[in-house]
Protein backbone atom coordinates (compact mmCIF):
# COMPACT_ATOMS: atom_id res chain seq x y z
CA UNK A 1 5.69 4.72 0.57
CA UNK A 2 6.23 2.19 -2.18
CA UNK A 3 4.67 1.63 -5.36
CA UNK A 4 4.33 -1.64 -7.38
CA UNK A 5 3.94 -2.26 -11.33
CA UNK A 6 1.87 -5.08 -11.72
CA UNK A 7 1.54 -6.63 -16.01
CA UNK A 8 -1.31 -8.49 -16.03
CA UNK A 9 -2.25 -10.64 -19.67
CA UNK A 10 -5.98 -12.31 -20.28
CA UNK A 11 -7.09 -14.91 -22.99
CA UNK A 12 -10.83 -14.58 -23.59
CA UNK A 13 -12.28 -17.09 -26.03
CA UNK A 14 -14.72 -16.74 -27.65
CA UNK A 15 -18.68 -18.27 -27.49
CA UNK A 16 -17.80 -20.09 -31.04
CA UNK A 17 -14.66 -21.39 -30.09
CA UNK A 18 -15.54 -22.30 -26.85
CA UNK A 19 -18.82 -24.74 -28.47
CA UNK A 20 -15.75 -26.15 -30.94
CA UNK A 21 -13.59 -26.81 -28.46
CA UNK A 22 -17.24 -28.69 -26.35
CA UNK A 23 -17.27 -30.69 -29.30
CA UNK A 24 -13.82 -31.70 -29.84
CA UNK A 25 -13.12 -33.12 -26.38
CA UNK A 26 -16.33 -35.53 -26.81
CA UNK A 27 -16.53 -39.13 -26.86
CA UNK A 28 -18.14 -40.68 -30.23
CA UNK A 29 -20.72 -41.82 -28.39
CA UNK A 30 -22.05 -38.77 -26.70
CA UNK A 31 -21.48 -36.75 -29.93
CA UNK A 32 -23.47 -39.06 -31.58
CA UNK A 33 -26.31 -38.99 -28.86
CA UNK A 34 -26.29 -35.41 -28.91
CA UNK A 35 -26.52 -34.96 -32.95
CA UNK A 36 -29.52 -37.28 -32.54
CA UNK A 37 -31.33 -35.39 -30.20
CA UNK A 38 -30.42 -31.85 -32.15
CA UNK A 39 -32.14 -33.32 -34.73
CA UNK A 40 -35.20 -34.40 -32.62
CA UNK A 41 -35.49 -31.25 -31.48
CA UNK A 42 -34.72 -28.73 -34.47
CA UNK A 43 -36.73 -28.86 -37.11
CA UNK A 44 -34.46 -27.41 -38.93
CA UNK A 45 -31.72 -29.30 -39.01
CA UNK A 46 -31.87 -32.84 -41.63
CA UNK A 47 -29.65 -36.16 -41.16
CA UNK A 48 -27.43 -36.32 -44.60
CA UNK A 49 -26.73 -39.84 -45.81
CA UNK A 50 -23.21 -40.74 -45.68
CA UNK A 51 -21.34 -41.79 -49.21
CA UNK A 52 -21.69 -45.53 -47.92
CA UNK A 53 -25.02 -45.40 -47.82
CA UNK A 54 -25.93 -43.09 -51.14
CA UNK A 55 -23.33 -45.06 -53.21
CA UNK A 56 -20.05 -43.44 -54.21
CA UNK A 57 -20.44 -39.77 -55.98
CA UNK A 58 -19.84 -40.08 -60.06
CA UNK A 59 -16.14 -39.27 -60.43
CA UNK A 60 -15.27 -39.64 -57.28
CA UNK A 61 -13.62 -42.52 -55.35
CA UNK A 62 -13.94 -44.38 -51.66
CA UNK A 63 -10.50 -42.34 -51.00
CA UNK A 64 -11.32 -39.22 -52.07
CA UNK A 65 -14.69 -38.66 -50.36
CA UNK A 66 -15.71 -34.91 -50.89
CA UNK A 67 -14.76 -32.61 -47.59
CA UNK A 68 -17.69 -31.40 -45.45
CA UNK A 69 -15.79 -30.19 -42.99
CA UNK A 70 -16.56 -26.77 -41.82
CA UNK A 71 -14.45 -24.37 -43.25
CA UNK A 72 -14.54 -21.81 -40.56
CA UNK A 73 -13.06 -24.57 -38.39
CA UNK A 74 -10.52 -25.57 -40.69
CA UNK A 75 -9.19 -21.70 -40.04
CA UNK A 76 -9.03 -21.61 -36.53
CA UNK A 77 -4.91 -22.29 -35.88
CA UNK A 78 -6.22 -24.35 -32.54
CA UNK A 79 -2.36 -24.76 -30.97
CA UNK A 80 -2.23 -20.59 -31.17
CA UNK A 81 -5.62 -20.36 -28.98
CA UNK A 82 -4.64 -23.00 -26.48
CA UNK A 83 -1.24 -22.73 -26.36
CA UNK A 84 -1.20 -20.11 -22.93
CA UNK A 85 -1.57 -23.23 -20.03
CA UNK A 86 -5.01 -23.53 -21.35
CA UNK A 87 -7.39 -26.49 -19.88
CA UNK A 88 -7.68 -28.10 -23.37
CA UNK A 89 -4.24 -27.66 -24.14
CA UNK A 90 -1.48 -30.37 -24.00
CA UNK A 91 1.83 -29.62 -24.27
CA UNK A 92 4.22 -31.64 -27.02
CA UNK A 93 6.28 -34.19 -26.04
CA UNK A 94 9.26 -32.00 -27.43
CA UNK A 95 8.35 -29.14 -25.76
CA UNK A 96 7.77 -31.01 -22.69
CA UNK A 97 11.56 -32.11 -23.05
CA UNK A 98 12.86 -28.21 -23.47
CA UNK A 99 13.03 -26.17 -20.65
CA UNK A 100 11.50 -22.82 -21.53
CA UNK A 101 13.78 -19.57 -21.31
CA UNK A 102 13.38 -17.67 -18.22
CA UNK A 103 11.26 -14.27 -18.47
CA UNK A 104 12.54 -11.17 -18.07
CA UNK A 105 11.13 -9.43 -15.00
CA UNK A 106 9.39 -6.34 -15.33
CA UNK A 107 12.37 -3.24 -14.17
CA UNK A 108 10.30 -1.21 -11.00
CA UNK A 109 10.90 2.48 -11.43
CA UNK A 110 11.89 4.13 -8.75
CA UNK A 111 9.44 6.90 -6.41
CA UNK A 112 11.41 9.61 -8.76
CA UNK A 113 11.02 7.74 -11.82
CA UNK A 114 7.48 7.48 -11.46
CA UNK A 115 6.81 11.01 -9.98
CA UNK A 116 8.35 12.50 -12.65
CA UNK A 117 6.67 10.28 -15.16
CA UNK A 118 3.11 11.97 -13.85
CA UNK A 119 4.32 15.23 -14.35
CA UNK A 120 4.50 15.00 -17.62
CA UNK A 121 0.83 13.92 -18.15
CA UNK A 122 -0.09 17.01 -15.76
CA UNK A 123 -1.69 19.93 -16.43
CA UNK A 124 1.29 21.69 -15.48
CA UNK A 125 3.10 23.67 -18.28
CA UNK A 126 6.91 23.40 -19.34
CA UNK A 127 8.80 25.81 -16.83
CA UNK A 128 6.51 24.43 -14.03
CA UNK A 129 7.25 20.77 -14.76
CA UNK A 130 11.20 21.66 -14.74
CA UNK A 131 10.09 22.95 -10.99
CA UNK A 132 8.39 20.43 -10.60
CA UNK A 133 10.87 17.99 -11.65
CA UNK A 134 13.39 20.07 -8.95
CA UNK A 135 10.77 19.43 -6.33
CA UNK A 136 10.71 16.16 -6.58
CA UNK A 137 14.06 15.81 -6.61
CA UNK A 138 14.17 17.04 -2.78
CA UNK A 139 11.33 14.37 -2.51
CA UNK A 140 13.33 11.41 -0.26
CA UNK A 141 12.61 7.41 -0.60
CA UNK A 142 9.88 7.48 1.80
CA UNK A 143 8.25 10.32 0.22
CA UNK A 144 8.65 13.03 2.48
CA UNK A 145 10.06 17.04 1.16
CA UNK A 146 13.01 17.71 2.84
CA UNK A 147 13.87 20.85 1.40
CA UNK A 148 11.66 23.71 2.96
CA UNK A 149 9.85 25.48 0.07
CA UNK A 150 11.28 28.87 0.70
CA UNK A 151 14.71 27.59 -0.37
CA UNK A 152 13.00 26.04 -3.38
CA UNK A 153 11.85 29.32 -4.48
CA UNK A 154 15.15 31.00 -4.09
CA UNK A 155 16.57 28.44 -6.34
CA UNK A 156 14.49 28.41 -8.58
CA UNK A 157 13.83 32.24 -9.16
CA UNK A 158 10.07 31.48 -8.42
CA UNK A 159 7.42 32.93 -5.43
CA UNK A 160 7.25 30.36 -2.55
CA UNK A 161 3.38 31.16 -3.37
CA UNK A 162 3.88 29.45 -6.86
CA UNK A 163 6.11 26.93 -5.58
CA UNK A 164 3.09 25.75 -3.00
CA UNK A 165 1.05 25.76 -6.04
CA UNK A 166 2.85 22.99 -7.44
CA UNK A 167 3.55 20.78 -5.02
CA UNK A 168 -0.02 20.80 -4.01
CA UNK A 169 -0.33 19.06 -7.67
CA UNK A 170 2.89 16.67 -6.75
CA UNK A 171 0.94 15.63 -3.60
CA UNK A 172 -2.32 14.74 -5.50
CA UNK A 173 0.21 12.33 -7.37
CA UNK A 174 0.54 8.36 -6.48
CA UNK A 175 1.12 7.17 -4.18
CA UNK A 176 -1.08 9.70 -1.65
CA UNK A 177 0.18 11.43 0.59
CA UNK A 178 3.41 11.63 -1.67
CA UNK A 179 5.37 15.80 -1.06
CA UNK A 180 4.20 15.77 2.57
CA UNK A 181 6.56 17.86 4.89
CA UNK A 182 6.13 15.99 7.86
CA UNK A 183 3.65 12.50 8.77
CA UNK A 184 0.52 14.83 9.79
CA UNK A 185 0.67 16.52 6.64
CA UNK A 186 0.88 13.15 4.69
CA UNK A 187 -1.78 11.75 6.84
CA UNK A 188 -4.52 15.07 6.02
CA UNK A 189 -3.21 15.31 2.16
CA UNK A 190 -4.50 11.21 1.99
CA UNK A 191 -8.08 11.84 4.37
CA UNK A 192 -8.63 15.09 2.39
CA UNK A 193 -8.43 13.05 -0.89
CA UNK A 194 -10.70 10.03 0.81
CA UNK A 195 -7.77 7.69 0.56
CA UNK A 196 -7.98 6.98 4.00
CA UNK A 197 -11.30 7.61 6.19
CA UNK A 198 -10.95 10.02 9.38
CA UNK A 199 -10.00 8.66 12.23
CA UNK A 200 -12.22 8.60 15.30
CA UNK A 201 -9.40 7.86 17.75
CA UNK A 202 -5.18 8.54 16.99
CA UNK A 203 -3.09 6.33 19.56
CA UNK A 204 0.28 8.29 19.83
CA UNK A 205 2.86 7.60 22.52
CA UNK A 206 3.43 10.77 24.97
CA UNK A 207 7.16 11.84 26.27
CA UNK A 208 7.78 15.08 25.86
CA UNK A 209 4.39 15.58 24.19
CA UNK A 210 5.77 17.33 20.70
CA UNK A 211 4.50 15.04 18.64
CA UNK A 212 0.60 14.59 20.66
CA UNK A 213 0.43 18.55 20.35
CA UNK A 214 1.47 18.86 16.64
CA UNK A 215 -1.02 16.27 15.72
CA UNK A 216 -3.90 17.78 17.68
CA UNK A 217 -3.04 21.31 16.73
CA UNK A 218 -2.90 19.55 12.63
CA UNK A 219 -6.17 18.00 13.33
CA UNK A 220 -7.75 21.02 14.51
CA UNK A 221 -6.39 23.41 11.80
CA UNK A 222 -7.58 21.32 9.21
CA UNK A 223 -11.12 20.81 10.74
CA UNK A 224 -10.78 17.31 11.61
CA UNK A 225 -12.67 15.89 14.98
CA UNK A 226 -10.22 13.04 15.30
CA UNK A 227 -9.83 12.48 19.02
CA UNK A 228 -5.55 12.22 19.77
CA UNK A 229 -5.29 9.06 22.49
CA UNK A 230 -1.72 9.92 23.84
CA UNK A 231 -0.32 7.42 25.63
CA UNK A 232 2.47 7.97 28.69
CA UNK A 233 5.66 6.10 28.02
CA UNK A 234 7.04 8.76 31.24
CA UNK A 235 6.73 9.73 34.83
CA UNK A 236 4.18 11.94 35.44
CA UNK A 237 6.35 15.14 36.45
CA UNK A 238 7.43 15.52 32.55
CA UNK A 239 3.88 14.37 31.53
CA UNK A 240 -0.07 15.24 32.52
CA UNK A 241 -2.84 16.91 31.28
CA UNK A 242 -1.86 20.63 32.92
CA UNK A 243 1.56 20.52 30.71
CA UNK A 244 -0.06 19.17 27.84
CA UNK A 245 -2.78 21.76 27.65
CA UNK A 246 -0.03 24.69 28.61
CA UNK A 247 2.03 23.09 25.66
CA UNK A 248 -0.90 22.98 22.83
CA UNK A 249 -1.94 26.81 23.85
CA UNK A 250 1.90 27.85 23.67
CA UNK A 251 2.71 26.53 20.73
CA UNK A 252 -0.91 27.49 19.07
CA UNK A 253 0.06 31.15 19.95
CA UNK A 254 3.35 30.70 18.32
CA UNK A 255 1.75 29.33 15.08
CA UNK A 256 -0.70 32.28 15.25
CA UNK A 257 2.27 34.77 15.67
CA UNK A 258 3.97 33.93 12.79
CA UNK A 259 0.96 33.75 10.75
CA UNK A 260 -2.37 35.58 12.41
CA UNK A 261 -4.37 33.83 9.88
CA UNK A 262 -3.70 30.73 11.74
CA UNK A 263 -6.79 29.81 13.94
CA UNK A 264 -6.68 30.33 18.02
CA UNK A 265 -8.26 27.23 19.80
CA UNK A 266 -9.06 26.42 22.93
CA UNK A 267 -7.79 22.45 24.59
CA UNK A 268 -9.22 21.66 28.12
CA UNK A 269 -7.88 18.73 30.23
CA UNK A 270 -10.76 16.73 29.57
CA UNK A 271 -10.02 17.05 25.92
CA UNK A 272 -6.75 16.02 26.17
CA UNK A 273 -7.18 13.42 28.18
CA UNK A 274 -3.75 11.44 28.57
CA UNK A 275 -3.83 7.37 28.79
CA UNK A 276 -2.63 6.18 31.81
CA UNK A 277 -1.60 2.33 33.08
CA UNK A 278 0.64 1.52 30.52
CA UNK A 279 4.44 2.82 31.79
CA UNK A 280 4.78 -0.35 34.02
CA UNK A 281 7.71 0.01 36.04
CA UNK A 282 9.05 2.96 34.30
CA UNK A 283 10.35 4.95 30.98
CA UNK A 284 12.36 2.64 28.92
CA UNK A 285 11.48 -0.51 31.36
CA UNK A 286 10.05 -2.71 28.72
CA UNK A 287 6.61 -4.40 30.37
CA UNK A 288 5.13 -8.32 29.73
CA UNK A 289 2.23 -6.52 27.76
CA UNK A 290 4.23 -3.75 25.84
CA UNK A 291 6.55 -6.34 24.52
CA UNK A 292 3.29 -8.71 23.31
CA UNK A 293 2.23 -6.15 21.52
CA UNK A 294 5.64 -5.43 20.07
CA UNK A 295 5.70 -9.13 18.66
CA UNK A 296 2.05 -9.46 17.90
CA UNK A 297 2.92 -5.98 15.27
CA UNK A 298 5.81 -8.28 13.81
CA UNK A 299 3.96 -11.48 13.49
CA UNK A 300 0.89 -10.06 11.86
CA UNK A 301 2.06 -6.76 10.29
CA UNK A 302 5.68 -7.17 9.58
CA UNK A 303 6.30 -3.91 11.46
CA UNK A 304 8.94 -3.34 14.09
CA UNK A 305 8.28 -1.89 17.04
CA UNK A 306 10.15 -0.82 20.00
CA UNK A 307 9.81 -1.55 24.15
CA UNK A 308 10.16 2.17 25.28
CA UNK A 309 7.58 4.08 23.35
CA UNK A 310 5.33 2.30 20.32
CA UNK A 311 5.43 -1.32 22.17
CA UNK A 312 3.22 0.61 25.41
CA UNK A 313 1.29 2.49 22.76
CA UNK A 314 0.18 -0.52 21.06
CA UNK A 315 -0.53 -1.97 24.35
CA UNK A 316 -2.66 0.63 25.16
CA UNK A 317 -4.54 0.15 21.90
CA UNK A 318 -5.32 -3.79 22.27
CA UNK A 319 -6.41 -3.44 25.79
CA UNK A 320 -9.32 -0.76 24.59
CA UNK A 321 -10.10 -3.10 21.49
CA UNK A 322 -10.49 -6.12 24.34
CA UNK A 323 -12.77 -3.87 26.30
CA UNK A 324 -15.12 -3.79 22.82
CA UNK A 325 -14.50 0.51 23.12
CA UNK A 326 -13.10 0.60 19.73
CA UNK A 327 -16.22 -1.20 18.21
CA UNK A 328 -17.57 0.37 14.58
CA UNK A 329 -14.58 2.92 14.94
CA UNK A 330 -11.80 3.96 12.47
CA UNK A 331 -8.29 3.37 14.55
CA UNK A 332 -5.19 5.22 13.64
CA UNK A 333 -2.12 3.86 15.25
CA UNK A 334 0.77 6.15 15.16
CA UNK A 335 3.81 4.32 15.04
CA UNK A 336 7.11 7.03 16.37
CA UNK A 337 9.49 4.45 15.91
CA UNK A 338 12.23 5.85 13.61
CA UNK A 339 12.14 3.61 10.23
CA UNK A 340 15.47 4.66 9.12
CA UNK A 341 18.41 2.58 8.96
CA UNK A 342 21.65 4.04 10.85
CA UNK A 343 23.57 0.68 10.87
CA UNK A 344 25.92 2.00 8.12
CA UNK A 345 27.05 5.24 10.55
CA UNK A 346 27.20 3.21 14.07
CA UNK A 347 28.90 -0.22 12.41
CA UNK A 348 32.52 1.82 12.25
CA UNK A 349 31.49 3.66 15.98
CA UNK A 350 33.20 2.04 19.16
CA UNK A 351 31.33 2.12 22.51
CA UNK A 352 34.20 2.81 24.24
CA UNK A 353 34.83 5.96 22.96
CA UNK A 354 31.22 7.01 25.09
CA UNK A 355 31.61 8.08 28.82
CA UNK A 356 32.26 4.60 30.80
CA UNK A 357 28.78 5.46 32.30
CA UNK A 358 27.06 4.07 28.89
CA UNK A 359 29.52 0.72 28.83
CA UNK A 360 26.83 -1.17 30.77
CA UNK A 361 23.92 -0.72 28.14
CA UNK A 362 25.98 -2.73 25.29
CA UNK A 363 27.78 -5.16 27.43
CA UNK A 364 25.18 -6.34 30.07
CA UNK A 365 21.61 -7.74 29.79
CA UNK A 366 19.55 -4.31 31.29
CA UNK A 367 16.42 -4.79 29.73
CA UNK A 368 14.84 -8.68 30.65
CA UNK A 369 12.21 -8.57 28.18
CA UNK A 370 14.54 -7.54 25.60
CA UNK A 371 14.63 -11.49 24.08
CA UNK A 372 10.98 -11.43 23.88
């Protein structure tokens, strides 16, 4: 999650200054054409001799002709309204010469910085803004809680009831889905506050099925019909419909044991219909068409992929679009690659310090499409 501050400045000129500024960029000859046919036209406007042609005023000289000038003109200060890169406005030669200073950029806040900021224009009262201010503390850079509520409450001498209470006003903060505990969470808080429409179909990749079942079992819970797509990334004896059904009921009777308020639902094979035709020759053999769809995510998303799980996923997604399936349909794609960055805890780890049996996969070539 990531937030932007955008300053944003508008000249607007005005209908008066706009006809001046008409006027001023005329040629003599069209001015004078068009003060001729103004008087045509308007019977109330009248064609004053000029001092040439009336004889010079008593008093007054050839050089000291009297002004008739508009005065409202004389106090518009026409640099000050044109000087913003206007299209009247030409820059002096001096200034032309001068570089201008550079601007100071606009400071970004950080997530924190501007969570906390909001919760101070909430509704919340003193003691629960300090809580709140704790909570989002334990709020990390991609906007996930990581610090389970009860523990919250302990520390902060307050009910996990009240603390729940709070956060649910933390997560209706920007940007949505901000205080989730986990993606599914951050994905309902955003449909349930119509920043994001429902999604028909959820493409998910399927290994050991945790994360299929704890979206479906999400889904259902929060009366969603979104239809979970998972796709196999592994041989079928650790993955098909039979374990994935015996999985969502097990775990559903867990959820339900811990809390009997939480709903008992029935998943048939049909319903949970796996994906097949997208493992190629096997788990983590990268195929021609997952590793297309891992660069066609780069190219046009920026978004990294991997061969194993998301790269078959995504596959699996762009061969239904071809087919037309996913026509007039909201499409979710779950992306399970990990986004964090472990380069600074592996850079000072030594391969060789692994079982010899794990040598091979950082010194040879194992996966061919690996360049792609």
């Amino acid at each position: 999650m990531k937030h932007e501050m955008l300053l944003k400045v508008e000249q607007k000129l005005s209908q008066e200054l706009i006809q001046s500024l008409k006027l001023l960029q005329m040629p003599s000859l069209d001015l004078a054409q068009m003060t001729r046919q103004e008087l045509t036209e308007n019977l109330f406007l009248e064609e004053e001799e000029s001092s040439e042609a009336q004889g010079e005023e008593p008093g007054v000289s050839a050089h000291e002709a009297p002004d008739r000038s508009d005065p409202k003109l004389d106090k518009i200060d026409w640099e000050d309204h044109l000087r913003d890169e206007g299209e009247f406005y030409v820059r002096p030669e001096k200034e032309q010469r001068e570089p201008r200073l550079p601007r100071t950029p606009v400071s970004e806040k950080t997530l924190h910085e501007h969570l906390t900021d909001q919760l101070h224009l909430s509704r919340l009262g003193k003691k629960d803004v300090l809580i709140g201010e704790y909570i989002v503390g334990n709020i990390d850079e991609n906007g996930y809680l990581v610090f389970p509520v009860e523990e919250i409450a302990k520390d902060t001498y307050t009910s996990p009831e009240r603390i729940s209470e709070i956060l649910s006003v933390i997560q209706a903060l920007d940007p949505p889905g901000v205080g989730a505990r986990d993606s599914k969470e951050s994905l309902l808080i955003q449909i349930m506050q119509g920043e994001l429409p429902e999604p028909d179909r959820i493409y998910v990749a399927l290994g050991t099925m945790g994360t299929a079942v704890g979206l479906m079992l999400g889904l259902k819970a929060a009366g969603l019909k979104s239809r979970v797509m998972p796709v196999r990334i592994v041989d079928e004896r650790f993955a098909d419909g039979g374990k994935l059904v015996k999985l969502f009921h097990k775990t559903n009777a867990f959820l339900h044991s811990l809390d009997p308020s939480f709903p008992v639902f029935e998943l048939s094979v049909k319903h949970g219909g796996i994906v097949n035709g997208f493992l190629g020759r096997g788990y983590a053999h990268f195929s021609e068409e997952g590793m297309e769809a891992v660069t066609r995510m780069e190219k046009s998303e920026g978004i990294t992929l991997d061969g194993t799980y998301t790269g078959k996923t995504f596959a699996a997604l762009i061969h239904d679009a071809k087919k037309r399936d996913l026509r007039d349909r909201v499409i979710l794609f779950w992306n399970t690659y990990n986004s964090r960055d472990f380069s600074d805890a592996t850079s000072t780890v030594d391969y060789r310090s692994l079982p010899r049996c794990f040598h091979r996969y950082f010194e040879d070539e194992v996966q061919r499409l690996d360049s792609i």
